[in-house]
N, C-alpha and C. Protein backbone atom coordinates (compact mmCIF):
# COMPACT_ATOMS: atom_id res chain seq x y z
N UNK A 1 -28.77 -6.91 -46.79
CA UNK A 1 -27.82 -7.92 -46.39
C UNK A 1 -27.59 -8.85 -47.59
N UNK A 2 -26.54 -9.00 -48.06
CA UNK A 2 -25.72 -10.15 -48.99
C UNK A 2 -25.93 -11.24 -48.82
N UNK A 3 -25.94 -12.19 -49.68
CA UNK A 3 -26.61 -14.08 -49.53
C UNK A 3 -25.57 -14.14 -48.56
N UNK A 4 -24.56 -13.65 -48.07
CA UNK A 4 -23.37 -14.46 -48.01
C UNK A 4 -23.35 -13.96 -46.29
N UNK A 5 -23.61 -12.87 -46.24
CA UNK A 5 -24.09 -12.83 -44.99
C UNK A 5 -24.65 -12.94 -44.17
N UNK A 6 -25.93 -12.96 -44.71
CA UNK A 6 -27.45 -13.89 -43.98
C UNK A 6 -26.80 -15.56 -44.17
N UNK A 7 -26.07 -16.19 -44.75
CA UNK A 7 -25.46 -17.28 -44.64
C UNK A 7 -24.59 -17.26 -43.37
N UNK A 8 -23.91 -16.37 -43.15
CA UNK A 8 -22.72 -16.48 -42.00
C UNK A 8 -23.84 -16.24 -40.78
N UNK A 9 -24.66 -15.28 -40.54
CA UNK A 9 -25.33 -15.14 -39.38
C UNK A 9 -26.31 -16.00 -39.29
N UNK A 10 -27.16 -16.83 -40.30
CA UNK A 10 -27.53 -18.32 -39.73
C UNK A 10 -26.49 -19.17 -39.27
N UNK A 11 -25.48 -19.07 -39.54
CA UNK A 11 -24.64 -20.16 -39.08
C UNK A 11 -24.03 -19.56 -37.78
N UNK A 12 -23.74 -18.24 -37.20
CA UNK A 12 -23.84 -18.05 -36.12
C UNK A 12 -24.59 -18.64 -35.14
N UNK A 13 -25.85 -17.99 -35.21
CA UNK A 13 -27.34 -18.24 -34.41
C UNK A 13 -27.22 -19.83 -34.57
N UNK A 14 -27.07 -20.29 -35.52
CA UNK A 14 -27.41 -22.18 -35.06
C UNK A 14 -26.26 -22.57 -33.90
N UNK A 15 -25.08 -21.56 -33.77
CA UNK A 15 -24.43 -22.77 -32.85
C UNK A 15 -24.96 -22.37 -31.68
N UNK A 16 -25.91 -21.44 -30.96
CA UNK A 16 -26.54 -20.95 -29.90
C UNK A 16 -27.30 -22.19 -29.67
N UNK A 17 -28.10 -22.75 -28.58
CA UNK A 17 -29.04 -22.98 -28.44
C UNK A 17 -30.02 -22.37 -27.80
N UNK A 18 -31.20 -22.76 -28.42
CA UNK A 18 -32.75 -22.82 -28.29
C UNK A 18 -33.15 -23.35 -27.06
N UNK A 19 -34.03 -23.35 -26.02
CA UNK A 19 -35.13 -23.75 -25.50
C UNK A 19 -35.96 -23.12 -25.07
N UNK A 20 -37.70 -23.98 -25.45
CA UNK A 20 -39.12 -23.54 -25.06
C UNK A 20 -39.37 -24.53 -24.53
N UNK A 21 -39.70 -24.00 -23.16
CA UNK A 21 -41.07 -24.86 -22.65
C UNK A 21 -42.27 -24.26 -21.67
N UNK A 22 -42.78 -25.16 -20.94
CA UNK A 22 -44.08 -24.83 -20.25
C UNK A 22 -44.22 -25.67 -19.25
N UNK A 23 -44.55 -25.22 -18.08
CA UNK A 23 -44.33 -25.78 -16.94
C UNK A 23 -45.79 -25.48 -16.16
N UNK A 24 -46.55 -26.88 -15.74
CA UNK A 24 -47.51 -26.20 -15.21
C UNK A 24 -47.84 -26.31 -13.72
N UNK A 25 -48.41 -25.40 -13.00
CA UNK A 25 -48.62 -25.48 -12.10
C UNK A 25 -49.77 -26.01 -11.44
N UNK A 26 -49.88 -26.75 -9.92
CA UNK A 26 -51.26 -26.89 -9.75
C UNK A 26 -51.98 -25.92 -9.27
N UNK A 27 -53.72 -26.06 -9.27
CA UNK A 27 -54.64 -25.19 -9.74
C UNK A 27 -53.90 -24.21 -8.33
N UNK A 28 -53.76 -22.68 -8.88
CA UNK A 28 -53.96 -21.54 -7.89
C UNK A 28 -52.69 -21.69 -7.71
N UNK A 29 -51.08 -22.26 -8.08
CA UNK A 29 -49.71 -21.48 -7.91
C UNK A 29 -49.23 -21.06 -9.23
N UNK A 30 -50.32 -20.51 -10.37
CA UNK A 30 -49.12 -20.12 -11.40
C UNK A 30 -48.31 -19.35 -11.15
N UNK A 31 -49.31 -17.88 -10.30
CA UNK A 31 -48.60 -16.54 -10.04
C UNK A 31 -46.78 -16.92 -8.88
N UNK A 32 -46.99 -18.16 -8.38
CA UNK A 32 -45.96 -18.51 -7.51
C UNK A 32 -45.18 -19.14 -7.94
N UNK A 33 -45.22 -19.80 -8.85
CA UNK A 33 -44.15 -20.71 -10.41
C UNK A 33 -43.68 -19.44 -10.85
N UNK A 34 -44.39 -18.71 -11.31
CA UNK A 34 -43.90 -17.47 -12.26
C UNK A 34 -42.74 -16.80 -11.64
N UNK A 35 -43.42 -16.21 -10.33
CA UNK A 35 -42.52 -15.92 -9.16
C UNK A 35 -40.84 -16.15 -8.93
N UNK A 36 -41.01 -17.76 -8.95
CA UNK A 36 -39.75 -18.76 -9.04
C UNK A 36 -38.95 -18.45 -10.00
N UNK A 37 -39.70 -18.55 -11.36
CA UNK A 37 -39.25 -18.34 -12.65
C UNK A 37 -38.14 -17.19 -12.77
N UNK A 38 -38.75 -16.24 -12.58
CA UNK A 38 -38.54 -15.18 -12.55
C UNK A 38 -37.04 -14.80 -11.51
N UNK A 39 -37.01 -15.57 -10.29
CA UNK A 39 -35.72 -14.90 -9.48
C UNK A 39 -34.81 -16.28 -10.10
N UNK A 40 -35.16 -17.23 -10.89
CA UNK A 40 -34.27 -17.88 -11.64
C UNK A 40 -33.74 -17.21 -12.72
N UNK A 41 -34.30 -16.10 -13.65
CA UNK A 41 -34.11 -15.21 -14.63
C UNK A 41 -33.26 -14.44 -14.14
N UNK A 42 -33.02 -13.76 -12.58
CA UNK A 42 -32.30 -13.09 -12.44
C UNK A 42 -31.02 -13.60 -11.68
N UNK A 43 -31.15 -15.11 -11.17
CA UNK A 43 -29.63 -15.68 -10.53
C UNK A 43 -28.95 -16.52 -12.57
N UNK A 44 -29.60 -16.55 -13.67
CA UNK A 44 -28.59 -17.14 -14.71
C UNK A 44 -28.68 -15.96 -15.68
N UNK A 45 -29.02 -15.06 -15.14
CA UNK A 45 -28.79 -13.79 -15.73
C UNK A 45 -27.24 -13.26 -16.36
N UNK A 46 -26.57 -14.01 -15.37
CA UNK A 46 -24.99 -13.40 -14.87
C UNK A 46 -24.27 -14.84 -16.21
N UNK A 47 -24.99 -15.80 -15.91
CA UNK A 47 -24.40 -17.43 -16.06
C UNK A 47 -23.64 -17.29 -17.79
N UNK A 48 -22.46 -18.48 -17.56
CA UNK A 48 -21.64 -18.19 -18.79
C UNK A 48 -23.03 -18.61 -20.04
N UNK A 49 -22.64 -17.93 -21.16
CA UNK A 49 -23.65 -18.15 -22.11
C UNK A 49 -25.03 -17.75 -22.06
N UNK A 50 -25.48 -17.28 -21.35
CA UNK A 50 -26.78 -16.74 -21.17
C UNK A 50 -27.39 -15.63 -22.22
N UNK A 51 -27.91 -15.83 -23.25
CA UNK A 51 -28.24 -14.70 -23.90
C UNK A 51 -29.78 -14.22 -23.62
N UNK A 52 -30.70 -14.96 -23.31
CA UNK A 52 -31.81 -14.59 -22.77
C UNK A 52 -32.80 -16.08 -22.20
N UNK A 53 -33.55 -15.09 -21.36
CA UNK A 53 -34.48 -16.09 -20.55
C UNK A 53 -35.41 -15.42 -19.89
N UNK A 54 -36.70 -15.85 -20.98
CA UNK A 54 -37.74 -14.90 -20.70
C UNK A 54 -38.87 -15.93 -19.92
N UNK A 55 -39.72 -15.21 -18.88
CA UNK A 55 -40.91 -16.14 -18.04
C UNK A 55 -41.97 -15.31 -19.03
N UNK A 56 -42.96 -16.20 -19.83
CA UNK A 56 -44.32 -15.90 -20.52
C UNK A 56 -45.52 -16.19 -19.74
N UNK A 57 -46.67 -15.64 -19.71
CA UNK A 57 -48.02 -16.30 -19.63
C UNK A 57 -48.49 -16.64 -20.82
N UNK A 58 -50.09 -17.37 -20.63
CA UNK A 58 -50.60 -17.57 -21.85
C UNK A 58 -51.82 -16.96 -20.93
N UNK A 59 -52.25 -16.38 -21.57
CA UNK A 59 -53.51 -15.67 -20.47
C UNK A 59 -55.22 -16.43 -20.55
N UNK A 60 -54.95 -17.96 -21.42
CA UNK A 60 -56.35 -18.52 -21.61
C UNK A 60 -55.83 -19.73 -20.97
N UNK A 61 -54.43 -20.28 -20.14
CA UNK A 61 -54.28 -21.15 -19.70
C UNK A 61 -54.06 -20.33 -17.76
N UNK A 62 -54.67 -20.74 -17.33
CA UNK A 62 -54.64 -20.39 -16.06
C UNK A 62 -53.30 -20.95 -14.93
N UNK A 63 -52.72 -22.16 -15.47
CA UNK A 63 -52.02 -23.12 -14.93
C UNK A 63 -50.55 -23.10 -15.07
N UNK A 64 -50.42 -22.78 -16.52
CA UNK A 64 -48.64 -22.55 -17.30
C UNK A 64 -48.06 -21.06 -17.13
N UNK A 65 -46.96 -21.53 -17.41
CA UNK A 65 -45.67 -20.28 -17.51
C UNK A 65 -44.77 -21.21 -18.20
N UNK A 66 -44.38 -20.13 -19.25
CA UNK A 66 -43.91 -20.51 -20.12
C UNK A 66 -42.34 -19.60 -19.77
N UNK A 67 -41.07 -20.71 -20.29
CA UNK A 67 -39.63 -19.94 -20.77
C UNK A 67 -38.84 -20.56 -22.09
N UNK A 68 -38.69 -19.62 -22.40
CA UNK A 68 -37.69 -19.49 -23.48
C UNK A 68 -36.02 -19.00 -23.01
N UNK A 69 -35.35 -19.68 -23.62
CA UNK A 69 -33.82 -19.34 -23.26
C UNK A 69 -33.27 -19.60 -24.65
N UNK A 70 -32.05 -18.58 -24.48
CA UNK A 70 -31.15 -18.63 -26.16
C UNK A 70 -29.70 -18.90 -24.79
N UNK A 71 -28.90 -19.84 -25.35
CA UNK A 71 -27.67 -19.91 -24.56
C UNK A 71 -26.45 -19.97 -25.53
N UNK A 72 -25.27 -19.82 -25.71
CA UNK A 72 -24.25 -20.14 -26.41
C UNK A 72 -24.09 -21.51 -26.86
N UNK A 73 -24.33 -22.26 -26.06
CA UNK A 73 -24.28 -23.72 -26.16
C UNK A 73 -25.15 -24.25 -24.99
N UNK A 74 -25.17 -25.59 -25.48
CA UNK A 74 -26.34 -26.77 -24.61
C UNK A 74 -25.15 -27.00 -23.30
N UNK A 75 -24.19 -26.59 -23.40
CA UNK A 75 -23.51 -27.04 -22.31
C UNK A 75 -23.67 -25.52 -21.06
N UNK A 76 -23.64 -24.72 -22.04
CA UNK A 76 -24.03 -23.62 -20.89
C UNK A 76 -25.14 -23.29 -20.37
N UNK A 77 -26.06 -24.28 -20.98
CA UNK A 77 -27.06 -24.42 -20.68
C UNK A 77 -27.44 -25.13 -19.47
N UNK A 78 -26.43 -26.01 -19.51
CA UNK A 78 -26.66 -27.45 -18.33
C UNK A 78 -25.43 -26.99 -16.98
N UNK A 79 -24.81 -26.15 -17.22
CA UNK A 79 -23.61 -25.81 -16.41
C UNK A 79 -24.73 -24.68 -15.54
N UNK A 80 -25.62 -24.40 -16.34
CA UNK A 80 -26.32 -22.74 -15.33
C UNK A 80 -26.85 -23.59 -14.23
N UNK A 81 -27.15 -24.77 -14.06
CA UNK A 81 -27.51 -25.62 -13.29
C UNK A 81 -26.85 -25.57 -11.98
N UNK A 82 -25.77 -25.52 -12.01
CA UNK A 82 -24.94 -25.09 -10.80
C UNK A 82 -24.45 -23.54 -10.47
N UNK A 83 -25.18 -23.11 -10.98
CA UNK A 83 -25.43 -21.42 -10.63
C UNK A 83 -26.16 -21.17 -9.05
N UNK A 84 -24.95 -20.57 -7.92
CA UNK A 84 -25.75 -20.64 -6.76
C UNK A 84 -26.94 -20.04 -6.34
N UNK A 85 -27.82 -21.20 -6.12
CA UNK A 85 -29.29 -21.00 -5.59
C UNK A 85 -30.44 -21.66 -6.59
N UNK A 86 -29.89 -21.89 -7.61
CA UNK A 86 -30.52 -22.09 -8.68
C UNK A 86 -31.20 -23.62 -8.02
N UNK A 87 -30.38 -24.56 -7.89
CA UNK A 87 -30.61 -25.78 -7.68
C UNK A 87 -32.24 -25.90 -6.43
N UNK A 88 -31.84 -25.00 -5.48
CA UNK A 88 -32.75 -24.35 -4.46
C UNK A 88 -33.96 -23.89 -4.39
N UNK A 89 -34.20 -22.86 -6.04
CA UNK A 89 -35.13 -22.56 -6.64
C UNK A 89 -36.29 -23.87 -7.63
N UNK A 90 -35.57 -24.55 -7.92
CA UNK A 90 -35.56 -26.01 -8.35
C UNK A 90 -36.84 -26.48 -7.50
N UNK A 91 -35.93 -27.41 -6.44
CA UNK A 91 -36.66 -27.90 -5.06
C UNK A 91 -37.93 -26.80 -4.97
N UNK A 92 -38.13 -25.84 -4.63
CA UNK A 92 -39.20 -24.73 -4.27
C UNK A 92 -40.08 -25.05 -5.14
N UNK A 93 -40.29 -25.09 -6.40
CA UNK A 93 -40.85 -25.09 -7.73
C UNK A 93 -41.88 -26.71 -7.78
N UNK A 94 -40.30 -27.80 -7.39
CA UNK A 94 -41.03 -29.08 -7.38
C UNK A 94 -42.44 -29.12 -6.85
N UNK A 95 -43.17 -29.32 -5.66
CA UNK A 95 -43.88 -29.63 -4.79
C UNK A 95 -45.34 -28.41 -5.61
N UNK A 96 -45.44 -27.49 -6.23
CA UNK A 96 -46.50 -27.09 -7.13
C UNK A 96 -46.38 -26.86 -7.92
N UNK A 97 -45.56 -28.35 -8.47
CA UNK A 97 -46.00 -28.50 -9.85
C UNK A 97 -46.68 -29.58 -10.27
N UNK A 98 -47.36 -29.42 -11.34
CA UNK A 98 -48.74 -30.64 -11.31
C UNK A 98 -47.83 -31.83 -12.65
N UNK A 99 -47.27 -32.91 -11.71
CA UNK A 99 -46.55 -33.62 -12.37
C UNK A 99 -45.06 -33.28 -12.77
N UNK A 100 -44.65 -33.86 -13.56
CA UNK A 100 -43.34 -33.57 -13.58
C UNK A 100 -42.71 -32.72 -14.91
N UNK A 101 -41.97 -31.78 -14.93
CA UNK A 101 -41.52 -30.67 -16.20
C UNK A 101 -41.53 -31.99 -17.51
N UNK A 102 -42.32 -31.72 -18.41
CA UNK A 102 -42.06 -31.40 -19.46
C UNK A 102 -40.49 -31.17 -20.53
N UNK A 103 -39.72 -32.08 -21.18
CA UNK A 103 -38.42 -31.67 -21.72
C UNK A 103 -39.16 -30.16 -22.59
N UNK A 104 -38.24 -29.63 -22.58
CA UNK A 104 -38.80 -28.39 -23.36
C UNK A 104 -38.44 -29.01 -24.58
N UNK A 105 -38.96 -27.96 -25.56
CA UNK A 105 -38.51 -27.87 -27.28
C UNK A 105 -37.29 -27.16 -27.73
N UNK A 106 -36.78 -28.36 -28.27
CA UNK A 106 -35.01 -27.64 -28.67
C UNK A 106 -35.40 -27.10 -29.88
N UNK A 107 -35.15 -25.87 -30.57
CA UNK A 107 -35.10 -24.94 -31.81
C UNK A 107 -34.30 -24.91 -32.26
N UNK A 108 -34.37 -24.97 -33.67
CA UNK A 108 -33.57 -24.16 -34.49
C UNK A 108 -33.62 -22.40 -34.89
N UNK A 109 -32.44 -21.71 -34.26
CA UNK A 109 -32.94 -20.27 -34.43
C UNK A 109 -32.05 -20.23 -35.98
N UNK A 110 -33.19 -19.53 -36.85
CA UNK A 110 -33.01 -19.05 -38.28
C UNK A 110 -32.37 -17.64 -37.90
N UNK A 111 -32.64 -16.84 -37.29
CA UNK A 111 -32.43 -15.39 -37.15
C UNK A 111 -33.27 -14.39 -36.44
N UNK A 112 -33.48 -13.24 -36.08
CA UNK A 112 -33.97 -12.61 -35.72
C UNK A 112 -33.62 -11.22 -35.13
N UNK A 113 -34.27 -10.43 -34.34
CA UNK A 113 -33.39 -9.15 -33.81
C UNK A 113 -33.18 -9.90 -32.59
N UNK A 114 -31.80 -9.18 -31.70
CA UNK A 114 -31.27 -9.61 -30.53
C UNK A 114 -30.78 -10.98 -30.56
N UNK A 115 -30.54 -11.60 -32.03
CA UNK A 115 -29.48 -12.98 -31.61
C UNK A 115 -28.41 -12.69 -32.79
C-alpha cells in the first residue's frame, strides 16, 4: 500500500466511530447481561451505520461484559437508540446492573482488517 493510501484509509476509518466499554453486572447475572447484550447485537444489527458490535468476556472478571461497536458516525450511534425494542432491552439490563453504565471509551480507529 502507497503513503498516499494508507493516508486516505486512515482518514476513512477516523470518520467512523469507536466505542468500548464494560458493563458490570451484579454478583451471578453476567451470563444474563451477556444474554441482553447479545439480542441487542442482533435488533442494531440492521441499524443505519452499524458496522459492528461485538459482546466480550474477560474470563478473570466474573461480573463484566464487555462491547465494542464501530458505527459510521456518533449520530448513528445515538439514533440506534430508537431501534424497536432496543430501548426495552435497556430497562431489562437496568435492575442487574451493579450501579450505573460506565461512558464507554471513544477511539481513534488507525486501521485494521474489516474497517
Amino acid at each position: 500500500m502507497t503513503l498516499i493510501e494508507t493516508a486516505q484509509n486512515r482518514q476513512n476509518n477516523m470518520s467512523k466511530y469507536l466505542l468500548h466499554g464494560k458493563l458490570t453486572a451484579k454478583q451471578g447475572h453476567r451470563g444474563e447481561l451477556a444474554t441482553i447484550l447479545l439480542d441487542a447485537s442482533k435488533l442494531v444489527s440492521t441499524a443505519k451505520g452499524c458496522r459492528l458490535y461485538v459482546i466480550g468476556l474477560d474470563n478473570t472478571d466474573d461480573n463484566s461484559v464487555f462491547v465494542t461497536e464501530i458505527w459510521d458516525t456518533k449520530e448513528d450511534h445515538d439514533n440506534s437508540l430508537n431501534v424497536e425494542g432496543v430501548r426495552e432491552l435497556i430497562m431489562k439490563a437496568m435492575p442487574i446492573l451493579e450501579g450505573q453504565p460506565t461512558k464507554g471509551q471513544e477511539l481513534e480507529i488507525l486501521g485494521g482488517t474489516g474497517v
